[in-house]
Protein backbone atom coordinates (compact mmCIF):
# COMPACT_ATOMS: atom_id res chain seq x y z
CA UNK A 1 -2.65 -53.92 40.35
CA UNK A 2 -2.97 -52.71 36.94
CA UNK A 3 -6.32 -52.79 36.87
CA UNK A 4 -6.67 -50.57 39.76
CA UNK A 5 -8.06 -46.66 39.80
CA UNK A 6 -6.16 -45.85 42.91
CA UNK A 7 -2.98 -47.84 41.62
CA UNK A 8 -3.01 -45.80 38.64
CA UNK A 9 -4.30 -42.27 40.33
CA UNK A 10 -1.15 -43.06 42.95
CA UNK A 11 1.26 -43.13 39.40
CA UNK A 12 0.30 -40.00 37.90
CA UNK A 13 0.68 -38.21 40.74
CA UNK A 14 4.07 -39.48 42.09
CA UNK A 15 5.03 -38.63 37.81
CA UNK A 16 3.54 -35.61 37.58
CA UNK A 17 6.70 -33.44 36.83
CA UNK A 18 7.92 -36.81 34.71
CA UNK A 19 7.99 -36.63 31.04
CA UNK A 20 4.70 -38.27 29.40
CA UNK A 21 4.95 -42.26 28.75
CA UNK A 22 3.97 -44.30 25.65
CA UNK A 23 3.74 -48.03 26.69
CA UNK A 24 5.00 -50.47 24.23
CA UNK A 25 5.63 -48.26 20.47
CA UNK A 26 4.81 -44.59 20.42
CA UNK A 27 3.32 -43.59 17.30
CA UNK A 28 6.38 -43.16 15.31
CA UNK A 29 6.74 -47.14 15.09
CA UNK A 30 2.65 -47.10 14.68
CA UNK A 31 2.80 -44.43 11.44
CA UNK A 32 2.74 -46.92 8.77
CA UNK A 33 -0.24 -49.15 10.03
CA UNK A 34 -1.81 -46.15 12.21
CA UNK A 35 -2.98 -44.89 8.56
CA UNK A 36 -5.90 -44.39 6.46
CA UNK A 37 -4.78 -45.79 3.14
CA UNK A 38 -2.99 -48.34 4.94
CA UNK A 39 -6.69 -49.38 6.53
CA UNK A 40 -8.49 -49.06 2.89
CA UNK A 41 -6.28 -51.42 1.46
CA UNK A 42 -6.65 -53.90 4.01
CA UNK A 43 -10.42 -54.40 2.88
CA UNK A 44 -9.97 -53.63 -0.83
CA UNK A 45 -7.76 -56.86 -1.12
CA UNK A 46 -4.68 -54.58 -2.70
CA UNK A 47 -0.98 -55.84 -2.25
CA UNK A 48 0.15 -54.95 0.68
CA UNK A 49 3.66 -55.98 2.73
CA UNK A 50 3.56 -58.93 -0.17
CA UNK A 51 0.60 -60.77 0.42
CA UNK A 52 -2.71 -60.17 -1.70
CA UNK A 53 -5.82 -59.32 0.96
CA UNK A 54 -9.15 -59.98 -0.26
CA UNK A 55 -12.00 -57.50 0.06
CA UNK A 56 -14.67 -59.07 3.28
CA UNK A 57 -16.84 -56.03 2.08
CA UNK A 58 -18.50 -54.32 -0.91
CA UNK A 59 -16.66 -52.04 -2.45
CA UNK A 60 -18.64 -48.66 -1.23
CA UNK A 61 -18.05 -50.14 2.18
CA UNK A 62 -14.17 -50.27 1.85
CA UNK A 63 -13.44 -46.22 2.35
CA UNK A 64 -12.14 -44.99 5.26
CA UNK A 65 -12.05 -41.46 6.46
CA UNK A 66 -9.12 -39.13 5.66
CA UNK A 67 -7.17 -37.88 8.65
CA UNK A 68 -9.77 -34.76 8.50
CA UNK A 69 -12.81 -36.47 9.14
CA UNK A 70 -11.80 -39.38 11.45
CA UNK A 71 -13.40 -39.43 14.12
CA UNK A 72 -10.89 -41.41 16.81
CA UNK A 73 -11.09 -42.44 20.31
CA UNK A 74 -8.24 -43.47 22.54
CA UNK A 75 -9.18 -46.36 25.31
CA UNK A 76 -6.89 -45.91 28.54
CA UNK A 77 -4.78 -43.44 27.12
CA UNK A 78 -2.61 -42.73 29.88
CA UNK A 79 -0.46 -39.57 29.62
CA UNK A 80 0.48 -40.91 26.82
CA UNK A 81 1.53 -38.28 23.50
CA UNK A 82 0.05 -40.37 21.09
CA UNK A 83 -3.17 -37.88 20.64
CA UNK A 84 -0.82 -35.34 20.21
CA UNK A 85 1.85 -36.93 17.71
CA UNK A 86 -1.35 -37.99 15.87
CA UNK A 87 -2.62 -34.22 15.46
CA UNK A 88 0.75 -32.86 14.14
CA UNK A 89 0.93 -35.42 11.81
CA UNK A 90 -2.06 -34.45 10.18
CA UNK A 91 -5.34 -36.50 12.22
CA UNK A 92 -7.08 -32.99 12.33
CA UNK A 93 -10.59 -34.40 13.08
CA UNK A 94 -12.03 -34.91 16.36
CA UNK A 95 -10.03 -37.38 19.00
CA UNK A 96 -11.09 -38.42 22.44
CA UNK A 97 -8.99 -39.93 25.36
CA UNK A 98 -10.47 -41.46 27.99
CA UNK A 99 -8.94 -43.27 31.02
CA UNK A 100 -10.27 -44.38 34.49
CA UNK A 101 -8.02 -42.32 36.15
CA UNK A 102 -9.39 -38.95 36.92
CA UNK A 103 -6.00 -37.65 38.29
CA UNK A 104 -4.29 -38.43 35.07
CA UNK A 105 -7.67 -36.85 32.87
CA UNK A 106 -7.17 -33.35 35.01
CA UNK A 107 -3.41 -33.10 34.12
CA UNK A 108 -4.60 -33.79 30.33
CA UNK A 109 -7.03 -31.11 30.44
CA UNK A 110 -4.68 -28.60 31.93
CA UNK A 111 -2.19 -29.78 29.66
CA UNK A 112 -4.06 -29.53 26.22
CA UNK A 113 -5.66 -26.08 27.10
CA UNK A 114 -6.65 -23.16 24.91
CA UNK A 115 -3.12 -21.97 25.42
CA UNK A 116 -1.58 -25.32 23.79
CA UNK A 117 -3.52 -24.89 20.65
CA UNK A 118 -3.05 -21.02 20.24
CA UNK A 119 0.75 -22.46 19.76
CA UNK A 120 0.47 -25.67 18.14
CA UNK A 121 2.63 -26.42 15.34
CA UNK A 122 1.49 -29.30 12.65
CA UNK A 123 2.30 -30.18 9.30
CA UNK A 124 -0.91 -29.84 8.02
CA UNK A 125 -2.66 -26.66 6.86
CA UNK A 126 -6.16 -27.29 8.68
CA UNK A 127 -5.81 -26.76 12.10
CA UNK A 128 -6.99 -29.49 14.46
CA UNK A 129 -9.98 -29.65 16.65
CA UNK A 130 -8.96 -29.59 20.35
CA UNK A 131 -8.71 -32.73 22.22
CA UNK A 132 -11.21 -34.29 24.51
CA UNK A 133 -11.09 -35.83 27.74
CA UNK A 134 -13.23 -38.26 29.44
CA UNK A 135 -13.01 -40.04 32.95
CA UNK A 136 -14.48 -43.43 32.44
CA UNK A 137 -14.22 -47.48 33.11
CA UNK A 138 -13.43 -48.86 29.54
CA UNK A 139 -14.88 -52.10 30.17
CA UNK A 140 -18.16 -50.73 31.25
CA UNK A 141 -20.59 -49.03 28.68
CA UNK A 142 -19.51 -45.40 27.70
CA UNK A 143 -21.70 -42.46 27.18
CA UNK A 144 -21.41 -42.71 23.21
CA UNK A 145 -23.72 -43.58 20.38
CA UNK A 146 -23.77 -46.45 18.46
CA UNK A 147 -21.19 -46.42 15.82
CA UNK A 148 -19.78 -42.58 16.77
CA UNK A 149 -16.19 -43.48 15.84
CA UNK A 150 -14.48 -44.52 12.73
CA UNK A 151 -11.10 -45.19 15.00
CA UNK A 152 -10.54 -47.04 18.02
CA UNK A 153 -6.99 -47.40 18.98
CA UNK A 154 -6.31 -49.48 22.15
CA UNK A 155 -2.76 -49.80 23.47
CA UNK A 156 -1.96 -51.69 26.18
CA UNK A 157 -5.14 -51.36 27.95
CA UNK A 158 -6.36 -54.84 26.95
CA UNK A 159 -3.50 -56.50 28.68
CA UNK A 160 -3.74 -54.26 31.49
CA UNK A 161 -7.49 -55.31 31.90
CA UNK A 162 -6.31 -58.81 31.62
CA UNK A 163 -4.25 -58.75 34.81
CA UNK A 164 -7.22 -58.40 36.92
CA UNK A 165 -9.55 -60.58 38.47
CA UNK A 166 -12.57 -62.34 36.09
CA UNK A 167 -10.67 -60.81 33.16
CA UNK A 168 -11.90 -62.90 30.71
CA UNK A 169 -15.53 -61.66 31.59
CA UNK A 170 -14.35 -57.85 31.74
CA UNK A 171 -12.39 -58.20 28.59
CA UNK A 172 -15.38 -59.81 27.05
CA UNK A 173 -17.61 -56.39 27.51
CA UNK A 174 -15.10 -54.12 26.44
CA UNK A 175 -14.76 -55.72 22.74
CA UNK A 176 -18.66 -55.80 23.40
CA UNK A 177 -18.24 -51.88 23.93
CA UNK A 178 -15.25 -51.41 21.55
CA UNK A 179 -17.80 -53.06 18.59
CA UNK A 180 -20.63 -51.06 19.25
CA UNK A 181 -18.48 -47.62 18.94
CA UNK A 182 -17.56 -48.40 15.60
CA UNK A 183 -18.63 -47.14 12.40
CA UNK A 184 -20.47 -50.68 11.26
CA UNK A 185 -19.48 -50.45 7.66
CA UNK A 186 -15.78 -48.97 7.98
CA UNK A 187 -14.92 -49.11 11.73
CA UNK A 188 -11.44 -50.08 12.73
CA UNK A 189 -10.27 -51.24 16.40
CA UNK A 190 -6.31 -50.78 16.08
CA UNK A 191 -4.86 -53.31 18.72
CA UNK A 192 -1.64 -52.75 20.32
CA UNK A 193 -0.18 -55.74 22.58
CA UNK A 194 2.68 -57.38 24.02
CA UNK A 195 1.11 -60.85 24.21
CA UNK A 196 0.88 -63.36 21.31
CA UNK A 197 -1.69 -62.95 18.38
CA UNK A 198 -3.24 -66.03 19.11
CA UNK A 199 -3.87 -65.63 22.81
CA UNK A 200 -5.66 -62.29 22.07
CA UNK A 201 -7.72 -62.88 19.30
CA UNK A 202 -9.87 -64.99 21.35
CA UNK A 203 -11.16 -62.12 23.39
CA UNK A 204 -11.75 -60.67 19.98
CA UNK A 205 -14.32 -63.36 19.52
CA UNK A 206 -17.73 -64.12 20.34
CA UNK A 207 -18.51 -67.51 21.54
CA UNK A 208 -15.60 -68.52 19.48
CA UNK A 209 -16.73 -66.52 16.71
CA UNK A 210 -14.63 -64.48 15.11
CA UNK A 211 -16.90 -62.71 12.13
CA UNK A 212 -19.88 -61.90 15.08
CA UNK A 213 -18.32 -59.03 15.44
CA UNK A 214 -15.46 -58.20 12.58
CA UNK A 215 -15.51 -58.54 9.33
CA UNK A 216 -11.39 -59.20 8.86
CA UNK A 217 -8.38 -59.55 11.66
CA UNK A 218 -4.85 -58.72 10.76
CA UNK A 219 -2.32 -59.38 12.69
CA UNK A 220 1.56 -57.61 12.55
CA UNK A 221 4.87 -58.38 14.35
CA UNK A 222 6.50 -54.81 14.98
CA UNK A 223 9.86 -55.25 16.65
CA UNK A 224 10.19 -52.82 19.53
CA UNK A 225 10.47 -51.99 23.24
CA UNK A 226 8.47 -49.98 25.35
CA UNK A 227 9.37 -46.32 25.15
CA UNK A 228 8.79 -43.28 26.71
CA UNK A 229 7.25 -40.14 24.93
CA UNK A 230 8.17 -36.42 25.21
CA UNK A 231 6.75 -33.94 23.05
């Protein structure tokens, strides 16, 4: 069922007048991972939350983009605010959402119009670049380059792809997919799920390799339940 276009098409429809819905955390409980520095110091082997992380990478590897340059893209985003939150609080470079469902893409677009950024308020001084919105199968190959995102932020759709039938197979090409987006020398795939770190990490792998196709996995506990976002 969840891995279903017309399941999913159905939803947004039937919720169209509905407030917007962040599965799991919305980005609020995401802030203090979902965050540049946060991401540099995970691969220049600073302190962080009390443990000492070693650097996997040499040191003019380790930088990661500032919130102006990062170039992000959200995998089954839903009508979720998270793009949005994101911009206000200050991720002013370009981000693109892109879900399977087309209904859901077409009330995005209409949504996140000119209008909407004539009057949108951020904390930030630069002015973000409008959203983008893209009707595609995230476990089949997208219409990107190699390595044309610094940011991949996947939440929920991983265990929504896992419900379906030969999931281990169609969860297997969309970490293929997911690596090949990334930036190869700073790239990060932020991974937001409800099942256990251990179960998940081995669909991170390849051929029960971890470091074919990442460099360093960290894992975090963030207490929460699933909420639902309003602007």
């Amino acid at each position: 069922m969840l891995n279903s276009v017309s399941y999913w098409d159905d939803r947004y429809r039937q919720t169209a007048e509905q407030p917007p819905y962040d599965w799991y955390l919305g980005y609020s409980s995401l802030r203090h991972l979902l965050n540049p520095i946060h991401f540099s110091a995970l691969s220049s082997g600073k302190i962080l939350d009390g443990a000492l992380l070693q650097p996997t990478a040499p040191p003019s590897l380790l930088t990661f983009p500032s919130r102006e340059n990062c170039r992000t893209l959200i995998l089954g985003c839903g009508n979720s605010v998270l793009g949005e939150q994101m911009q206000r609080d200050g991720w002013t470079g370009p981000i693109v959402n892109v879900d399977f469902s087309n209904v859901v893409i077409e009330q995005l677009k209409n949504t996140y119009n000119d209008a909407f950024y004539l009057t949108f308020e951020t904390n930030q001084r630069i002015r973000p670049q409008p959203m983008s919105f893209v009707c595609a199968d995230v476990t089949e190959p997208l219409e990107f380059d190699d390595g044309s995102f610094d940011l991949i932020v996947c939440k929920a759709t991983l265990d929504a792809v896992l419900c379906g039938p030969g999931y281990k197979a169609t969860a297997t090409r969309m970490i293929q997919e997911v690596a090949r987006l990334l930036a190869p020398e700073h790239g990060v795939f932020f991974l937001v799920t409800n099942g256990k770190s251990d179960d998940r990490i081995e669909y991170l792998e390849h051929k029960t390799r971890i470091d074919h196709y990442w460099e360093s996995v960290f894992c975090h506990c963030i207490p929460g339940t699933r909420v639902g976002g309003t602007r």
